[in-house]
PDB file of N, CA and C in Angstrom:
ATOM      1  N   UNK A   1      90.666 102.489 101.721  1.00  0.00           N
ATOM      2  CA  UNK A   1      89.955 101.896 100.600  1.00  0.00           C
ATOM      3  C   UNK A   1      90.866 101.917  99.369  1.00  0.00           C
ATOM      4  N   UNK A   2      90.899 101.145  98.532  1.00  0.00           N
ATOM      5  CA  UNK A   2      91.468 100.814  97.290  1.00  0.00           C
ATOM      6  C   UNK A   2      90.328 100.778  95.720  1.00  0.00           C
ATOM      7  N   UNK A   3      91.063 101.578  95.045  1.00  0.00           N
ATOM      8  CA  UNK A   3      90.278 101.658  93.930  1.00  0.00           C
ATOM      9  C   UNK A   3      90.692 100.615  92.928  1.00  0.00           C
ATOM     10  N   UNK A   4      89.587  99.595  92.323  1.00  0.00           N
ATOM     11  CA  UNK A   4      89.655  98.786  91.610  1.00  0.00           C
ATOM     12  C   UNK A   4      90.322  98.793  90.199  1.00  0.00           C
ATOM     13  N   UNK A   5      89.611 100.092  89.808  1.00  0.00           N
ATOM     14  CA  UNK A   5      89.831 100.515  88.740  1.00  0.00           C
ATOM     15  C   UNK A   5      89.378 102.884  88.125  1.00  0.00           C
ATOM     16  N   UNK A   6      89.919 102.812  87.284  1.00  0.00           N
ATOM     17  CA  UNK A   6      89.443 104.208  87.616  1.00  0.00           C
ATOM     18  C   UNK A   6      89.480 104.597  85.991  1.00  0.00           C
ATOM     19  N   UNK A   7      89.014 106.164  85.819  1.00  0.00           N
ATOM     20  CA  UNK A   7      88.662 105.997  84.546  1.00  0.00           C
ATOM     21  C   UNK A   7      89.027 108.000  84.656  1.00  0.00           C
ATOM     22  N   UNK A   8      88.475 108.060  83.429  1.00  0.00           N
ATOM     23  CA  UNK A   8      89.271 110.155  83.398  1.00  0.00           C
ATOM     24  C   UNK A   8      88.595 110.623  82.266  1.00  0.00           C
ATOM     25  N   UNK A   9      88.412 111.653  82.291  1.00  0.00           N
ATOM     26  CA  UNK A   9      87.029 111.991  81.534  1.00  0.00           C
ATOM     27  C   UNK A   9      88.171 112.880  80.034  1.00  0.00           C
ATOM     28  N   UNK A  10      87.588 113.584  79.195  1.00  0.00           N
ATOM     29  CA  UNK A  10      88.525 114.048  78.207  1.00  0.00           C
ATOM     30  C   UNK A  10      89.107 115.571  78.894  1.00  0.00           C
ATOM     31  N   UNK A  11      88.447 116.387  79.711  1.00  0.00           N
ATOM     32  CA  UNK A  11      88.728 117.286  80.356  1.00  0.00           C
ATOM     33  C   UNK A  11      89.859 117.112  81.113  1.00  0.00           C
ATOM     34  N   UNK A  12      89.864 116.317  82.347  1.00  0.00           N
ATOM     35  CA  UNK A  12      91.230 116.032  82.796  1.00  0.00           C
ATOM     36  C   UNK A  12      92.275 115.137  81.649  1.00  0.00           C
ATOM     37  N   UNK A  13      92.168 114.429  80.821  1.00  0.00           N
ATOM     38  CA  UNK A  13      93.253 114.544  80.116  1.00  0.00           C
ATOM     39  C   UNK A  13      93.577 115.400  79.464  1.00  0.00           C
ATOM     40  N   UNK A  14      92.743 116.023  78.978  1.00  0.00           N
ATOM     41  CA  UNK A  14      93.339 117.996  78.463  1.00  0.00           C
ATOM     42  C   UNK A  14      94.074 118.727  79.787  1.00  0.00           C
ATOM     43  N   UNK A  15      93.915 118.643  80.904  1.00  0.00           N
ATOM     44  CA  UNK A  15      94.056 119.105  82.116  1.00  0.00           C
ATOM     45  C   UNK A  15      95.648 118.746  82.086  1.00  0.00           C
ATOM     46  N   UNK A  16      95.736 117.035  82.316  1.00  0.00           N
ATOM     47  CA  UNK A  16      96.804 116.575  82.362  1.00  0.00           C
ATOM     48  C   UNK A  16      97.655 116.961  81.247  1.00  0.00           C
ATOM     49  N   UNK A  17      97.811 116.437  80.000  1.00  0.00           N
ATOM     50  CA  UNK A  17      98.492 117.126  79.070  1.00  0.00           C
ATOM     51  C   UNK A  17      99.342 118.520  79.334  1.00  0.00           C
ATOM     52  N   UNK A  18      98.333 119.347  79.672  1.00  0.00           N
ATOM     53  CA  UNK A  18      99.060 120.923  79.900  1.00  0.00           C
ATOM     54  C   UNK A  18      99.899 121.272  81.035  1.00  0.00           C
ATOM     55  N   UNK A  19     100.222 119.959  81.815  1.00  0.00           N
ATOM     56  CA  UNK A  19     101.003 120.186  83.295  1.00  0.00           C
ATOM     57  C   UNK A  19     102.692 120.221  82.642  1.00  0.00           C
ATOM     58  N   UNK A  20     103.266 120.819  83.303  1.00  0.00           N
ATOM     59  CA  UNK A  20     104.434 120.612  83.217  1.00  0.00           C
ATOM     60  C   UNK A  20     105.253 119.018  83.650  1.00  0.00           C
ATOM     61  N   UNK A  21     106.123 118.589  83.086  1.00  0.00           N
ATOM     62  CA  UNK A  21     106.562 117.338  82.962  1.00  0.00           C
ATOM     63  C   UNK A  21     106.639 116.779  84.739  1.00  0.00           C
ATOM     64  N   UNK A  22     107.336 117.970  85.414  1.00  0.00           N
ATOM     65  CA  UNK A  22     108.202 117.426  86.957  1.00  0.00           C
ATOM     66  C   UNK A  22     106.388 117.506  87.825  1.00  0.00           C
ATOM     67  N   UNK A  23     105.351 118.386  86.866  1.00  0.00           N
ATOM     68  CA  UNK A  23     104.231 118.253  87.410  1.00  0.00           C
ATOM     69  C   UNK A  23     103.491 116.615  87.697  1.00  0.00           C
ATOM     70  N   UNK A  24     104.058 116.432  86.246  1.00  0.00           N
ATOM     71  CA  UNK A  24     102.760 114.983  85.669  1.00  0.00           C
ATOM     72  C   UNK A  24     103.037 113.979  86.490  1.00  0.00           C
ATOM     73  N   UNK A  25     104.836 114.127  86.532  1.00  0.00           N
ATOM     74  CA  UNK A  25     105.342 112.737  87.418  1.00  0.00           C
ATOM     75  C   UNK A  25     104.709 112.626  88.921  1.00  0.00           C
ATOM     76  N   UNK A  26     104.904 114.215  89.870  1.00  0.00           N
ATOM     77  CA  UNK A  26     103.853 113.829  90.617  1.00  0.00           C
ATOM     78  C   UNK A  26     102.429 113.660  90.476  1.00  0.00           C
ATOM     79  N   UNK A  27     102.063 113.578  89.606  1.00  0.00           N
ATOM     80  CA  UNK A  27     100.551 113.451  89.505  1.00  0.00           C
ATOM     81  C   UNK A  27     100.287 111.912  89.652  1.00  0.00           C
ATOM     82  N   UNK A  28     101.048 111.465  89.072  1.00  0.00           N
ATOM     83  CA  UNK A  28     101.225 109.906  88.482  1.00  0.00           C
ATOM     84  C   UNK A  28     101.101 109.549  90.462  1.00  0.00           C
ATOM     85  N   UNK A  29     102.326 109.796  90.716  1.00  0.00           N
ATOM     86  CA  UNK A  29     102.834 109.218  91.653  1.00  0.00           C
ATOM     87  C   UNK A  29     101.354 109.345  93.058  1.00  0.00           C
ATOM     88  N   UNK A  30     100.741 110.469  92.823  1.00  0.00           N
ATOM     89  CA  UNK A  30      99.824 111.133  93.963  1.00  0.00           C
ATOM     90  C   UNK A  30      98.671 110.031  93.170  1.00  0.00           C
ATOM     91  N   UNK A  31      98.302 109.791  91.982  1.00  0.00           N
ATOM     92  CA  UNK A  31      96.976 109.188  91.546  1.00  0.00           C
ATOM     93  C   UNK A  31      97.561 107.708  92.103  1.00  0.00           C
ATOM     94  N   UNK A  32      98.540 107.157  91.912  1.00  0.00           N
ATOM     95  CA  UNK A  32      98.992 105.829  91.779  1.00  0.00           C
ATOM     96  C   UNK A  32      98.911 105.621  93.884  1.00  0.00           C
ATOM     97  N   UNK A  33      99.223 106.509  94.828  1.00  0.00           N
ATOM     98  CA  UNK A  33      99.013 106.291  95.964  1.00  0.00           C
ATOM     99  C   UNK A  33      97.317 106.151  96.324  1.00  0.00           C
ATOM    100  N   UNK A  34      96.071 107.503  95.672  1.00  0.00           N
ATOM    101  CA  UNK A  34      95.114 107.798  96.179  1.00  0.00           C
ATOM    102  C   UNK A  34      94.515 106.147  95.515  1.00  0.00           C
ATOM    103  N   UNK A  35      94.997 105.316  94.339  1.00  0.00           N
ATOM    104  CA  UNK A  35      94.364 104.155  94.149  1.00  0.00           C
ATOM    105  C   UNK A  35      94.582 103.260  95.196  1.00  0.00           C
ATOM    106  N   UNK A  36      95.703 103.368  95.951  1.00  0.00           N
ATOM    107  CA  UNK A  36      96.157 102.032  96.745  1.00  0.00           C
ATOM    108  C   UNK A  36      96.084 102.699  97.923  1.00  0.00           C
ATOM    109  N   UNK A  37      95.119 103.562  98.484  1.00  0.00           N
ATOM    110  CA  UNK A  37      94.948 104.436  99.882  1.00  0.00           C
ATOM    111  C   UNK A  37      94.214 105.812  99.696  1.00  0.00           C
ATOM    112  N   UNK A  38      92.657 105.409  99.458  1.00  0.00           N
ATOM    113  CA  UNK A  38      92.225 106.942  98.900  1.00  0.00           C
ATOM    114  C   UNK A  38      92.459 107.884 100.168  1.00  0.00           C
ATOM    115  N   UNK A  39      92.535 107.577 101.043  1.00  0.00           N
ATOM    116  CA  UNK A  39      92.227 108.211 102.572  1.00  0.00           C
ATOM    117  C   UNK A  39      93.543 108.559 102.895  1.00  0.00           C
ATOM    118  N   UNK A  40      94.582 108.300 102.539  1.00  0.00           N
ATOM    119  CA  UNK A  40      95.974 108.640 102.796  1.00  0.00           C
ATOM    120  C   UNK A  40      96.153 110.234 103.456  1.00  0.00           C
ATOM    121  N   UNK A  41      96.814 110.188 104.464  1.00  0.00           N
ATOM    122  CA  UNK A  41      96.703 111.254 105.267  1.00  0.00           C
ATOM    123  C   UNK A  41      97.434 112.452 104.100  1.00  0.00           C
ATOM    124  N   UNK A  42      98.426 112.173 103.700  1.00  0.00           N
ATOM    125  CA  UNK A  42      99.177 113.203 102.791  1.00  0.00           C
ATOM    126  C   UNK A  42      98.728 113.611 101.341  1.00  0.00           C
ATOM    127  N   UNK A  43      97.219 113.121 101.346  1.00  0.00           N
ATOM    128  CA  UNK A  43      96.040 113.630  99.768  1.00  0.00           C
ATOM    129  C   UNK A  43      95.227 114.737 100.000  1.00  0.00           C
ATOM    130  N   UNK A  44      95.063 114.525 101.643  1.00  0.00           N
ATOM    131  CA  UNK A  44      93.860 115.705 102.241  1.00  0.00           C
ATOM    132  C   UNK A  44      92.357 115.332 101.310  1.00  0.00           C
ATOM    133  N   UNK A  45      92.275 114.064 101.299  1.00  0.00           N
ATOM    134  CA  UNK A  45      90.871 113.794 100.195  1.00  0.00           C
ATOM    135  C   UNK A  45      89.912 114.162 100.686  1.00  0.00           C
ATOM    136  N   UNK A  46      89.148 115.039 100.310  1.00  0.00           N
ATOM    137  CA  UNK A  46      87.818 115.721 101.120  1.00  0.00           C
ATOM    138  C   UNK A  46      86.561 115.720  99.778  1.00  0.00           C
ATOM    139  N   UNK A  47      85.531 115.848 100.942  1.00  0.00           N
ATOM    140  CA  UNK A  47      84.482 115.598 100.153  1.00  0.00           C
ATOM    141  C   UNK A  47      84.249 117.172  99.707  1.00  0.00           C
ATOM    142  N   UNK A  48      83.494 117.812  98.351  1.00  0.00           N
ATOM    143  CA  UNK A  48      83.561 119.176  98.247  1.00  0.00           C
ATOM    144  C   UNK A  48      82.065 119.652  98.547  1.00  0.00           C
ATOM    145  N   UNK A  49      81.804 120.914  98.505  1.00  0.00           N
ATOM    146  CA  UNK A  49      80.705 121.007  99.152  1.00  0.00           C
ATOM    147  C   UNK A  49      80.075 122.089  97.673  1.00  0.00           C
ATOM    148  N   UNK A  50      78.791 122.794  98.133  1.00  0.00           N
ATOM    149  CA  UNK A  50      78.390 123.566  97.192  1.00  0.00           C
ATOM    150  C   UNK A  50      77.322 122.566  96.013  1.00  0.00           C
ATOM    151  N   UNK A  51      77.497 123.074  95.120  1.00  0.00           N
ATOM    152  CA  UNK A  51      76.617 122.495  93.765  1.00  0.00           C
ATOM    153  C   UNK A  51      77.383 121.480  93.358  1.00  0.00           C
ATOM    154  N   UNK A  52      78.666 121.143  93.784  1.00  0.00           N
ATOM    155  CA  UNK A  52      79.848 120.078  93.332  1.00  0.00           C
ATOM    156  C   UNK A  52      79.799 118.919  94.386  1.00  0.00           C
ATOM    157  N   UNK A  53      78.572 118.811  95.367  1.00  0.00           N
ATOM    158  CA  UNK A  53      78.643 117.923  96.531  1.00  0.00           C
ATOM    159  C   UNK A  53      78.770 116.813  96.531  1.00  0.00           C
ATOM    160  N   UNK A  54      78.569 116.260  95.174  1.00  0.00           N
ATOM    161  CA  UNK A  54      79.046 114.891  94.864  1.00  0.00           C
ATOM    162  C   UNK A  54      80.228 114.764  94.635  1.00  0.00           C
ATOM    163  N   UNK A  55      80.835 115.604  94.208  1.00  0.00           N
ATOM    164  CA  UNK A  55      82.765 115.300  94.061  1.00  0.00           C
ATOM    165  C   UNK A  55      83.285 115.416  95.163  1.00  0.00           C
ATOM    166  N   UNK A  56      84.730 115.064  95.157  1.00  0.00           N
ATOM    167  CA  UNK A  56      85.628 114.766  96.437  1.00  0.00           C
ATOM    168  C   UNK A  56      86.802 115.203  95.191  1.00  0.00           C
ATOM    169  N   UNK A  57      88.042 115.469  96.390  1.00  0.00           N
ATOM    170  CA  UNK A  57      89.359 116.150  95.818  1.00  0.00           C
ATOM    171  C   UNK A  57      90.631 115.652  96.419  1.00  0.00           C
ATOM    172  N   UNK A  58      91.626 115.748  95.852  1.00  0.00           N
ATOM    173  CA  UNK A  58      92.998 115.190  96.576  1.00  0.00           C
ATOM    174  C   UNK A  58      93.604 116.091  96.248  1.00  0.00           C
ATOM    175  N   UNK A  59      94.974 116.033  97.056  1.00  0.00           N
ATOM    176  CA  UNK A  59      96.308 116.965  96.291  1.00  0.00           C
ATOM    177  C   UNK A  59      97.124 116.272  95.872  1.00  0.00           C
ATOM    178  N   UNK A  60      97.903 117.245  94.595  1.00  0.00           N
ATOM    179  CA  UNK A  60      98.457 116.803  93.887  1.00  0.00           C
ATOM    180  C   UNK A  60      99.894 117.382  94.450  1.00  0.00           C
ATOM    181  N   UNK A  61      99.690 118.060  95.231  1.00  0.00           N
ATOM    182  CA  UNK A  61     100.692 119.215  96.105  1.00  0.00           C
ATOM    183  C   UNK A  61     100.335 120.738  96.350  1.00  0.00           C
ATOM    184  N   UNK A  62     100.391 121.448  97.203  1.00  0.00           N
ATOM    185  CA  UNK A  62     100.317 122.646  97.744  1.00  0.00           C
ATOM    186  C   UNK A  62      99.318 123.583  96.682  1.00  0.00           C
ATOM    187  N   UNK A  63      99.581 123.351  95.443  1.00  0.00           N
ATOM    188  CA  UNK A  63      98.498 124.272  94.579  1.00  0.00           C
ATOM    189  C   UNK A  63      97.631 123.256  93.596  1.00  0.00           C
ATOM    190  N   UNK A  64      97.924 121.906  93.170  1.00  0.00           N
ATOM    191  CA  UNK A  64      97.675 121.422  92.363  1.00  0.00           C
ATOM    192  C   UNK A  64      96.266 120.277  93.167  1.00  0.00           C
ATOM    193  N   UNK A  65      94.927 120.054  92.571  1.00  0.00           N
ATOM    194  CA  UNK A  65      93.912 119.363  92.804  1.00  0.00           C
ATOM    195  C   UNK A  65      93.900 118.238  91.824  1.00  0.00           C
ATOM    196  N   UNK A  66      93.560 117.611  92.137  1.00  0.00           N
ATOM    197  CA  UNK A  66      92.477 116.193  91.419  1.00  0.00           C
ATOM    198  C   UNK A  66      90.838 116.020  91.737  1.00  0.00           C
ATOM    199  N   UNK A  67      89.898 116.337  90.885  1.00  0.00           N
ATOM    200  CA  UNK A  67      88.721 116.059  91.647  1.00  0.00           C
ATOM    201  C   UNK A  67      88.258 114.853  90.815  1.00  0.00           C
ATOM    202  N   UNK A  68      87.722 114.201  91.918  1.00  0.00           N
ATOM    203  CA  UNK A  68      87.130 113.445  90.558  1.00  0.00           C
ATOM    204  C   UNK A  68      85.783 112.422  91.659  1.00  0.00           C
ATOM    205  N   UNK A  69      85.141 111.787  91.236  1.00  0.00           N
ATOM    206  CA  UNK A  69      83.468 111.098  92.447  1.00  0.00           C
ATOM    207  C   UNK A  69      84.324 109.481  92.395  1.00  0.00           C
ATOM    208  N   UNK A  70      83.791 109.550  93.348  1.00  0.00           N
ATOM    209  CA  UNK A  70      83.706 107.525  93.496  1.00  0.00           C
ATOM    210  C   UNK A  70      82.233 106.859  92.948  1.00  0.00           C
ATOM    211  N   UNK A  71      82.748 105.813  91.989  1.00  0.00           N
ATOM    212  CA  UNK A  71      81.672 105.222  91.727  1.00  0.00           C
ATOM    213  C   UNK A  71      81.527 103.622  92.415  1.00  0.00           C
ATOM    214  N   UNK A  72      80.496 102.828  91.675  1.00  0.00           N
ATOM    215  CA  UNK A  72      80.254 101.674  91.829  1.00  0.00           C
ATOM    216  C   UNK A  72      81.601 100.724  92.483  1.00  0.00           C
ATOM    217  N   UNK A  73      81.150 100.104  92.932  1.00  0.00           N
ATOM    218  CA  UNK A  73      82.626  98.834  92.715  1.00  0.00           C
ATOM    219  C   UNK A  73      84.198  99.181  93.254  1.00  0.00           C
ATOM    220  N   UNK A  74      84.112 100.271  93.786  1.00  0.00           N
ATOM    221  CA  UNK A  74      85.472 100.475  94.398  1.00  0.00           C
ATOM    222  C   UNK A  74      85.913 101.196  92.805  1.00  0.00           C
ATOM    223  N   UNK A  75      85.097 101.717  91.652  1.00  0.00           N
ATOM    224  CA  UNK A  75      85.917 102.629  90.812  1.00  0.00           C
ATOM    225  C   UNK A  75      85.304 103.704  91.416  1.00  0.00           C
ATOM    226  N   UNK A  76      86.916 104.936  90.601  1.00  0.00           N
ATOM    227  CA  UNK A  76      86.635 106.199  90.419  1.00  0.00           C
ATOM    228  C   UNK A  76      86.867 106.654  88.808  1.00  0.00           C
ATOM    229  N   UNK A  77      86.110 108.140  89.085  1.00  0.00           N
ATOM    230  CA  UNK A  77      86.494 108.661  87.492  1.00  0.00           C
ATOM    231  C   UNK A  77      87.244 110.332  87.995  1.00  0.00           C
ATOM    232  N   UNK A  78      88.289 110.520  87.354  1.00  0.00           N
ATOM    233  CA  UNK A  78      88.823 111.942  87.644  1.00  0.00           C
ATOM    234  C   UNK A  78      88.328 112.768  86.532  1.00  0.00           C
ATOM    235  N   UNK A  79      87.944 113.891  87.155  1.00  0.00           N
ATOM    236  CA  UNK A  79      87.126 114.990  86.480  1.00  0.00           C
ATOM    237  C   UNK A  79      88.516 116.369  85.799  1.00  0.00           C
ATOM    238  N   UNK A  80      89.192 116.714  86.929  1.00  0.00           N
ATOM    239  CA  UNK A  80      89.708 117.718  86.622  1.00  0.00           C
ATOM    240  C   UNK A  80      90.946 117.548  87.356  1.00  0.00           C
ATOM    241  N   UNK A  81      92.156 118.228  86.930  1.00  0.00           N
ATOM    242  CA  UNK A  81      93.360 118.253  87.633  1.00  0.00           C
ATOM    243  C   UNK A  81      93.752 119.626  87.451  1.00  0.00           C
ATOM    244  N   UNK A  82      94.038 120.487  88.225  1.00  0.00           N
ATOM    245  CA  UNK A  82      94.659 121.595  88.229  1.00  0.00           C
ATOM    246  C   UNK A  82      94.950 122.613  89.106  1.00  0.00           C
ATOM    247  N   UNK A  83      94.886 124.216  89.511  1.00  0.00           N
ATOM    248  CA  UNK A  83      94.908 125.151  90.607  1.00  0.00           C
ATOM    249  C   UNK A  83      93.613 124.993  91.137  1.00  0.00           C
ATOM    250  N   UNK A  84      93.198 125.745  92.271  1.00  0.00           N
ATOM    251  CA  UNK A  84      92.050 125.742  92.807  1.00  0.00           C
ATOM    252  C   UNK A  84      91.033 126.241  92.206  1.00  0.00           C
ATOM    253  N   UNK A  85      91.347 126.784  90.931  1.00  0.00           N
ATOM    254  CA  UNK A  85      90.448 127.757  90.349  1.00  0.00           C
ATOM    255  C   UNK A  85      89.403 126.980  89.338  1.00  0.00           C
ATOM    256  N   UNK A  86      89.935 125.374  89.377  1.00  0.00           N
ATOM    257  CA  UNK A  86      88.849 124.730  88.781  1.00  0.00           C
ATOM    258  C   UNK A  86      87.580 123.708  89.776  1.00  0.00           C
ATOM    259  N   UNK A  87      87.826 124.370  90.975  1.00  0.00           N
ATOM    260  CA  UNK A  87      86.692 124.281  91.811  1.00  0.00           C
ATOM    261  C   UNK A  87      85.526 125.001  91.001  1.00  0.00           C
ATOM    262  N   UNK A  88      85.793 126.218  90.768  1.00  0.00           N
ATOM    263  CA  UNK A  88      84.927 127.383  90.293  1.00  0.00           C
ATOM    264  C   UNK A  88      84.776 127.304  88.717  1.00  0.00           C
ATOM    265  N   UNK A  89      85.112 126.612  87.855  1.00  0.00           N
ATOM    266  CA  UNK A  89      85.119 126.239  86.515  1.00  0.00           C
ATOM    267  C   UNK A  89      83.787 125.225  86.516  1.00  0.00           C
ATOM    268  N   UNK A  90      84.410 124.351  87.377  1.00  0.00           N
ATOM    269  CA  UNK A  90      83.338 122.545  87.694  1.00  0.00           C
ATOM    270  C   UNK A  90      81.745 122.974  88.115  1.00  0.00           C
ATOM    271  N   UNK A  91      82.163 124.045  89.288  1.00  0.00           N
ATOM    272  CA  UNK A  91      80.452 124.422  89.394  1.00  0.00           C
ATOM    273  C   UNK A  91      79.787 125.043  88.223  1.00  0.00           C
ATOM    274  N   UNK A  92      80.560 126.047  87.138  1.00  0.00           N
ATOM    275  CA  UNK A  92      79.986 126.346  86.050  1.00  0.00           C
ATOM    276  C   UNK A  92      78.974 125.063  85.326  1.00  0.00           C
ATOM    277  N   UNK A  93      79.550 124.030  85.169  1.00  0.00           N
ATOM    278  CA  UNK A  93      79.323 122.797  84.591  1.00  0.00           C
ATOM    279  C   UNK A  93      77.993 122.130  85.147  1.00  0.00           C
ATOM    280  N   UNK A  94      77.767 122.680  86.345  1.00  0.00           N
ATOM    281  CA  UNK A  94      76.610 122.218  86.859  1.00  0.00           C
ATOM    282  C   UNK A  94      75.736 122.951  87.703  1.00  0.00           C
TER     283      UNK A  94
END
């Protein structure tokens, strides 16, 4: 599937901001694939479970996440980018 368009809430751009530079570029590069192949074998995109069951997640690499829901129309919106530890931040939120 291909995302039309996608959108990022102010949290993950605070998220993003604070990555280190050699971080962001893969980020770019991992968001710019999950648009043109959300299912891409090398994202591990999974749906999450718990109080967060509406979000789904990719990697950004070995420690780094993207969560963010699919909406309408083939968009998405990214919620959070960071260690695993904002699995457990996101459920605070809800």
């Amino acid at each position: 599937m291909k995302i039309s368009l996608s959108h990022t809430t102010s949290q993950f751009e605070k998220d993003f901001i604070g990555l280190q530079s050699k971080l962001k570029a893969k980020a770019i590069r991992k968001i710019r694939l999950f648009e043109s192949d959300c299912f891409n074998s090398t994202l591990n995109t999974h749906k999450l479970n718990s109080v967060i069951n509406n979000f789904w997640s990719f990697s950004v690499d070995r420690n780094y996440r993207v969560i963010f829901r699919f909406l309408p129309n083939r968009e998405a919106i990214y919620y959070r980018i960071g260690l695993h530890k904002i699995y457990q931040e996101l459920e605070k939120m809800f």
